[in-house]
Every structure is written in C-alpha cells, then in structure tokens.
N, C-alpha and C. Protein backbone atom coordinates (compact mmCIF):
# COMPACT_ATOMS: atom_id res chain seq x y z
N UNK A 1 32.77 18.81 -48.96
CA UNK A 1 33.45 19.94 -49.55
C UNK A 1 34.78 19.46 -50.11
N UNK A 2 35.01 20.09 -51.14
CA UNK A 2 36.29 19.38 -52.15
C UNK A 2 37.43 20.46 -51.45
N UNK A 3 38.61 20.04 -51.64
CA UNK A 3 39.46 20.94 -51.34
C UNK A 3 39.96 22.38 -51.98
N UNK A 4 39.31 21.66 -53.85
CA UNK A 4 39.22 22.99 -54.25
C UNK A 4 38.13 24.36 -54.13
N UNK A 5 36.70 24.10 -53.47
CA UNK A 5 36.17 24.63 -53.20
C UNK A 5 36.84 25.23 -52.35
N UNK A 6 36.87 24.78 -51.08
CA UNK A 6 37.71 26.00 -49.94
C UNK A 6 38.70 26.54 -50.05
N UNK A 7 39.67 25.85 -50.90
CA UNK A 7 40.70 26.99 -51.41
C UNK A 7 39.99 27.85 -51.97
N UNK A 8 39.19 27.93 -52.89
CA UNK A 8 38.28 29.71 -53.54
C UNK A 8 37.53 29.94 -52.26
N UNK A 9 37.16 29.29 -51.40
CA UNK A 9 36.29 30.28 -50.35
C UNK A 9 37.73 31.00 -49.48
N UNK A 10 38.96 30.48 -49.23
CA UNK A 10 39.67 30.94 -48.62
C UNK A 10 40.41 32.58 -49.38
N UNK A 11 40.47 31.99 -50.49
CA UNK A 11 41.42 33.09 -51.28
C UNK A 11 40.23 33.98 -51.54
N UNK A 12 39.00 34.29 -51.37
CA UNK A 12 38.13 35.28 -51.95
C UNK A 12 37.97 36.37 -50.33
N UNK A 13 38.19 35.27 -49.12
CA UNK A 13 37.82 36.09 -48.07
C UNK A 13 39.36 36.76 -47.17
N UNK A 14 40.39 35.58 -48.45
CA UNK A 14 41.88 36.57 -47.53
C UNK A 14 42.84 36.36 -48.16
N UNK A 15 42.62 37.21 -49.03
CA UNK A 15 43.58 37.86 -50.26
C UNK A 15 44.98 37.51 -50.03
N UNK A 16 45.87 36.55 -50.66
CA UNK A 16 47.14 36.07 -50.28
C UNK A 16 47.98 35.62 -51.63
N UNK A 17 49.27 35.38 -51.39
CA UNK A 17 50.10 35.41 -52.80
C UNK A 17 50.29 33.96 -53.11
N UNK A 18 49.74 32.71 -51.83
CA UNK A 18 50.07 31.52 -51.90
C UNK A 18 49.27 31.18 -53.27
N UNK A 19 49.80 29.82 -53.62
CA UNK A 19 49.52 29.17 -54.82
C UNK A 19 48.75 28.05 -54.16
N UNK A 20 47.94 27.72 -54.95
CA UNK A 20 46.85 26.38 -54.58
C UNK A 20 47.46 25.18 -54.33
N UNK A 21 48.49 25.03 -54.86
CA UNK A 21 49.68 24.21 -54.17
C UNK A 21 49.51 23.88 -52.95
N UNK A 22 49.85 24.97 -52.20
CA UNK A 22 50.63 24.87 -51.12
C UNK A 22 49.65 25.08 -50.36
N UNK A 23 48.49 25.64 -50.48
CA UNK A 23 47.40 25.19 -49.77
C UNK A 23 46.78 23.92 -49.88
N UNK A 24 46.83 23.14 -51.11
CA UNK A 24 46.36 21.59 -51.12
C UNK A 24 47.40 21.30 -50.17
N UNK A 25 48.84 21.23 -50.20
CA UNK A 25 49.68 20.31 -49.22
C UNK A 25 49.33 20.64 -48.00
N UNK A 26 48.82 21.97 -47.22
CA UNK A 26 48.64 22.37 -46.09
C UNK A 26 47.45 21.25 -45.92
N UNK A 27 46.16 21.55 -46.85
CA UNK A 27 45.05 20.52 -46.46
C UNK A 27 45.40 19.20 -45.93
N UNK A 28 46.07 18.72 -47.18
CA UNK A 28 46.13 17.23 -47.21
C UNK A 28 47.11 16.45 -45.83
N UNK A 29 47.73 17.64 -45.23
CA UNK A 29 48.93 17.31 -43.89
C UNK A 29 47.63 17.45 -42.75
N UNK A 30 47.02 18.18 -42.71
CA UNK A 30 45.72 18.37 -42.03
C UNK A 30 45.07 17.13 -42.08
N UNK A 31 44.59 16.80 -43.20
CA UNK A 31 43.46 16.15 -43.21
C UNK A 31 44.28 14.07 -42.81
N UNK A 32 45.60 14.09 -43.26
CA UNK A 32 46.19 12.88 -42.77
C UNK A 32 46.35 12.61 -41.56
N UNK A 33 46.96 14.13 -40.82
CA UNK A 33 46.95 14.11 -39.45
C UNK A 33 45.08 14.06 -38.51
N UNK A 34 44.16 14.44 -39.00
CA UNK A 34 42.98 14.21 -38.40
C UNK A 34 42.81 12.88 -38.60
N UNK A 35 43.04 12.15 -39.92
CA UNK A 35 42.60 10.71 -39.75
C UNK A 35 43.46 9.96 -39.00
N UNK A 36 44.77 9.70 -38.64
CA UNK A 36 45.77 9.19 -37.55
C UNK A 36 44.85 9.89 -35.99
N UNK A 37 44.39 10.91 -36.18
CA UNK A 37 43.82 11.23 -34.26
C UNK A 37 42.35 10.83 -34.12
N UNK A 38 41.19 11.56 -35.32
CA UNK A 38 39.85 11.06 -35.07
C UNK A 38 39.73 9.66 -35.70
N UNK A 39 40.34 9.02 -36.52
CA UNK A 39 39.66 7.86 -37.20
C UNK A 39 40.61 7.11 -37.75
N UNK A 40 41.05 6.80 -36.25
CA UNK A 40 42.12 5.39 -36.98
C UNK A 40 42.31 4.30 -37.27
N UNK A 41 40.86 4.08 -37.23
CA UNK A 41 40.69 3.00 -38.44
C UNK A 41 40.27 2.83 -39.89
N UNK A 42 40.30 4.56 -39.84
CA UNK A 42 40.34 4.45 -41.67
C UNK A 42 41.54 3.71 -42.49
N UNK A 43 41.05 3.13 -43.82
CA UNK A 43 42.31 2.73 -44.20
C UNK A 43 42.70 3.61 -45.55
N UNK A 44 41.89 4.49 -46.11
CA UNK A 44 42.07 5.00 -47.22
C UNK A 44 43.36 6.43 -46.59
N UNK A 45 43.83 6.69 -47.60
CA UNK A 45 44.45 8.16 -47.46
C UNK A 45 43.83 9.22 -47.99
N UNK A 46 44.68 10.98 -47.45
CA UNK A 46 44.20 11.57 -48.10
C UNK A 46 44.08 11.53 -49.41
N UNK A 47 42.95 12.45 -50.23
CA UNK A 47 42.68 12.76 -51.80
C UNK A 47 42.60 13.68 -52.30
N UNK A 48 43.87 14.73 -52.74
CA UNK A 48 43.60 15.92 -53.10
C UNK A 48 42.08 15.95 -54.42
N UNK A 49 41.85 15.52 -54.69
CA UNK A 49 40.77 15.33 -55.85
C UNK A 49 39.63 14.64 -55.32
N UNK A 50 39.37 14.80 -54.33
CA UNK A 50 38.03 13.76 -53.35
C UNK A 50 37.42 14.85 -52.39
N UNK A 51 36.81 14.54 -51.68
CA UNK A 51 36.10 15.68 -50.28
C UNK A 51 37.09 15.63 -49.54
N UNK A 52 37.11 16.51 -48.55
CA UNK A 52 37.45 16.80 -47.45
C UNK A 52 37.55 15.57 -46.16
N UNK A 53 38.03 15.34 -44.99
CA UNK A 53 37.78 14.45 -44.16
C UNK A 53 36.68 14.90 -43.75
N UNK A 54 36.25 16.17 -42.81
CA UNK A 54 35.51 16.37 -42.07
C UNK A 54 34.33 16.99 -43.09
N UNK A 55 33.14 16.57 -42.62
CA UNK A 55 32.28 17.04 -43.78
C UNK A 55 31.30 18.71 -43.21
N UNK A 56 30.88 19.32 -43.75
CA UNK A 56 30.03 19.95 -43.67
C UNK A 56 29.16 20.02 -42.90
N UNK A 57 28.58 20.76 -41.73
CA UNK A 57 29.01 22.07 -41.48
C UNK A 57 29.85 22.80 -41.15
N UNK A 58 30.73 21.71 -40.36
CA UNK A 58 31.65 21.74 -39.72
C UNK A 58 33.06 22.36 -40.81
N UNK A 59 33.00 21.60 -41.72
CA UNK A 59 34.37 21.71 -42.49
C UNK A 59 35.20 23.06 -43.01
N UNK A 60 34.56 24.51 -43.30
CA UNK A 60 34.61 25.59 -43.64
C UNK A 60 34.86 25.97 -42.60
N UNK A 61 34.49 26.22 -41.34
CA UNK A 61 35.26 27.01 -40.32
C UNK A 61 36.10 25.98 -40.01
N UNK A 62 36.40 24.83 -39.72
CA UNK A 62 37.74 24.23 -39.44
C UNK A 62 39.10 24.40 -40.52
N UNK A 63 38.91 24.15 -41.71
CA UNK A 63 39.87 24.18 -42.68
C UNK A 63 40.19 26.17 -42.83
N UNK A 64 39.15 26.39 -42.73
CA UNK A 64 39.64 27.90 -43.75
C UNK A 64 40.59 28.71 -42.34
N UNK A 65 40.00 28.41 -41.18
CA UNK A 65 41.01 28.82 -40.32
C UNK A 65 42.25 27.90 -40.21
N UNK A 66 42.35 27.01 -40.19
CA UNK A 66 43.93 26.38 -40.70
C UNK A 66 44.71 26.62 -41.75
N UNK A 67 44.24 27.20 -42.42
CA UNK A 67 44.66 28.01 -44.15
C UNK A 67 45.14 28.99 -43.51
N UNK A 68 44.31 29.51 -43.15
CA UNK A 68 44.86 31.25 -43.21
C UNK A 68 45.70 31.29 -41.79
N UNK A 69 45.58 30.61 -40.97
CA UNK A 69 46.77 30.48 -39.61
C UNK A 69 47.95 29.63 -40.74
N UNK A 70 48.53 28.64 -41.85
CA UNK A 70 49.27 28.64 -42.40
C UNK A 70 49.95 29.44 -43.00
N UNK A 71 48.92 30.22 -43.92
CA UNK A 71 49.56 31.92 -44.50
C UNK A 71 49.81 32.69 -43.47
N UNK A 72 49.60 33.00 -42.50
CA UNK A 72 49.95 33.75 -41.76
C UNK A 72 51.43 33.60 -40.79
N UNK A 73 51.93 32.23 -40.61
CA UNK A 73 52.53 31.98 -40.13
C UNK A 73 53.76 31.50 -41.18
N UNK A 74 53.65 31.28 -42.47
CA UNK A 74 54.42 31.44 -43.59
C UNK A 74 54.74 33.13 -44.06
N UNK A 75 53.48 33.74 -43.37
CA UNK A 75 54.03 35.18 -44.06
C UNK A 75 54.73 35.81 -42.32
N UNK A 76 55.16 35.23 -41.39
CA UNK A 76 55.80 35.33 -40.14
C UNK A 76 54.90 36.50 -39.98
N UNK A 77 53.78 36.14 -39.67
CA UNK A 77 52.81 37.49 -39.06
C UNK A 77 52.18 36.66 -37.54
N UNK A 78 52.62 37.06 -36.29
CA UNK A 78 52.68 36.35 -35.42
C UNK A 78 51.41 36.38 -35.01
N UNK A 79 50.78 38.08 -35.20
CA UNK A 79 49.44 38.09 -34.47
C UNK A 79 48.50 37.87 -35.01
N UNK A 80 48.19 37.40 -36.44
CA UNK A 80 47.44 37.26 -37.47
C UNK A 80 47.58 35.46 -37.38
N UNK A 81 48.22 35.10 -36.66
CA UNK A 81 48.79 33.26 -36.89
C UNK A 81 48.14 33.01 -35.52
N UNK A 82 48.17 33.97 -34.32
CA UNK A 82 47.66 33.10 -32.68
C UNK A 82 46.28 33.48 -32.85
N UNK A 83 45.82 34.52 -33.54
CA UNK A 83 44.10 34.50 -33.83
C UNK A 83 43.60 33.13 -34.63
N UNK A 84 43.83 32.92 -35.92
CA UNK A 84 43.33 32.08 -36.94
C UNK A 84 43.99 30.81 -35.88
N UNK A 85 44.90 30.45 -35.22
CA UNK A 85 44.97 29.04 -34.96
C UNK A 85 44.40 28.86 -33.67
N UNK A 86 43.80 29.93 -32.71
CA UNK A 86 43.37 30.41 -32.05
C UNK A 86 41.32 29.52 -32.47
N UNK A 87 41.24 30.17 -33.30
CA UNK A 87 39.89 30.08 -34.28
C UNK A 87 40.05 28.13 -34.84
N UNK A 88 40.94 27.57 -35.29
CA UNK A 88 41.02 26.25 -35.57
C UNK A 88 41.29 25.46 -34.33
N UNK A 89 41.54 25.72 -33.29
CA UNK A 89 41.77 25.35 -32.17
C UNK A 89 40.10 24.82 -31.54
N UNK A 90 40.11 25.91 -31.32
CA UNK A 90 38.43 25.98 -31.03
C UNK A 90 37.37 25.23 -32.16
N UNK A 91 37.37 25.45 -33.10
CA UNK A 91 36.71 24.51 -33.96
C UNK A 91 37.20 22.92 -34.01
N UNK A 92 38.08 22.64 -33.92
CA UNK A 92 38.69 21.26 -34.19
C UNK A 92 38.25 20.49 -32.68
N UNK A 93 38.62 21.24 -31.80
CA UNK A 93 38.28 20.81 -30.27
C UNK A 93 36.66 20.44 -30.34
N UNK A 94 35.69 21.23 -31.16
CA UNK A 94 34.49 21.35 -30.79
C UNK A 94 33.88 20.07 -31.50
N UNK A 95 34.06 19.71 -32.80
CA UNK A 95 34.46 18.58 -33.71
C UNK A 95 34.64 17.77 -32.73
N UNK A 96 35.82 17.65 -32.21
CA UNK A 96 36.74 16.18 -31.85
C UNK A 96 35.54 15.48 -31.02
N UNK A 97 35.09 16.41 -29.57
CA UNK A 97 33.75 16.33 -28.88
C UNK A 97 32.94 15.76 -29.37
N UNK A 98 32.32 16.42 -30.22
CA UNK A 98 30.89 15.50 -30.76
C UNK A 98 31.60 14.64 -31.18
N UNK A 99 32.25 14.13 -32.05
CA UNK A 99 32.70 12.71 -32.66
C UNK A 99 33.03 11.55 -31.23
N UNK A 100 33.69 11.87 -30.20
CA UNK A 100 33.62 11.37 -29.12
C UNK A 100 32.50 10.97 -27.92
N UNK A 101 31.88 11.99 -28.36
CA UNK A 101 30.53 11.84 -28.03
C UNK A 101 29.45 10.51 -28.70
N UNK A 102 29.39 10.79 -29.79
CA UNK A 102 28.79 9.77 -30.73
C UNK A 102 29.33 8.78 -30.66
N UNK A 103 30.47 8.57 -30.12
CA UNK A 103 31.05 6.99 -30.46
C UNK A 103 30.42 6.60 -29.09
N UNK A 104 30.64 7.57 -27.72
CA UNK A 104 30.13 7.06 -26.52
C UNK A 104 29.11 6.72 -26.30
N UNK A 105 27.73 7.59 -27.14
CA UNK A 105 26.30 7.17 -27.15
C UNK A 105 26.16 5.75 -28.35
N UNK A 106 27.16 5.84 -29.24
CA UNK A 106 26.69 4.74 -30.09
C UNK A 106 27.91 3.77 -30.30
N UNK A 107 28.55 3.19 -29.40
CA UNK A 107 29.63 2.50 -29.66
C UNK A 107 29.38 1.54 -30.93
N UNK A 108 30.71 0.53 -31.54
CA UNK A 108 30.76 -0.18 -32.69
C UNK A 108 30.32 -1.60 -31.65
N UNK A 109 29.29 -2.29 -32.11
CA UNK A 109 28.82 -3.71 -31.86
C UNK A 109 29.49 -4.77 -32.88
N UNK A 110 30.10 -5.51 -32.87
CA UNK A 110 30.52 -6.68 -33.12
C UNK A 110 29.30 -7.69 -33.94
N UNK A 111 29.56 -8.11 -34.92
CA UNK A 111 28.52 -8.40 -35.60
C UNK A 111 28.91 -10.15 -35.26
N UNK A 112 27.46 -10.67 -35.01
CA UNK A 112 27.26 -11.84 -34.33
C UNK A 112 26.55 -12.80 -35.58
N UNK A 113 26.92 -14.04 -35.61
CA UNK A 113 26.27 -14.75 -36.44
C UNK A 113 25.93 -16.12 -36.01
C-alpha cells in the first residue's frame, strides 16, 4: 500500500482539514520509527513515493489508526486521540508478535560455503 492510497482511504472515512502533507510526515515518522524497532537491519529509508513498511493486511488498520489518533491529537480532542491510539496500539502490538514469532520459528542461518 502506497502512502497515497491510505491517505484517500483515511480522508474518505474521517473527514479532516489536514493537508496530505502532514499526513505523509506523520507516515513517514511512523514508518522510520517501525524500521529502527521491527527491522533493524534494514538499510534503506523511508519513501514517501514507495509502499508502506508494513504490508497488507495488516497495513490499513495499523496506519489509518495512527492518522486519525494524529488528527485527533493535533485537533487537541483527547477522547477521540486515547480511542484511535488505543486501536494502533493494539494493531501494532499484534504485528510486532507475529513478526517475532516468525523470526523465532524461522531464525536467519548464516550462509556456509
């Protein structure tokens, strides 16, 4: 998922005055900070013009609730900000798991020659 896709899935399901701006910078602080915690041995950076870190299925309920817990907490709406980060909390946690999981069932082998 591109970042501009979920910005239109975000702004169609929660009508807001932010500019795509400032939702790409919200992404892209997101998506730098997930690669420094799940995958730090990536070496690329974020790409506002590339996919997403986390891919699909997963990626739409993780991002669009970090969007809208940003607007919400830019528009100082306190109870509208502990639901939605409330909601990315729980998704990101559920993510982090399986990825931890998978590394435990399939650790990295050292290539032998």
């Amino acid at each position: 998922m591109t970042p501009t896709e979920l910005i239109e899935i975000v702004d169609r399901i929660t009508p807001n005055a932010f500019d795509s701006e400032d939702k790409l910078r919200w992404l892209m602080q997101l998506d730098a900070e997930m690669r420094l915690e799940l995958f730090p041995d990536a070496q690329e950076s974020p790409d506002p013009a590339g996919t997403l870190l986390i891919p699909d299925p997963w990626a739409e309920e993780i991002y669009t609730a970090y969007l809208q817990a940003c607007m919400a907490w830019a528009d100082e709406e306190d109870a509208r900000y502990n639901r939605f980060i409330l909601r990315f909390n729980d998704a990101y946690q559920r993510y982090a798991r399986l990825l931890m999981d998978e590394r435990v069932r399939y650790p990295r082998m050292p290539l032998r020659f």
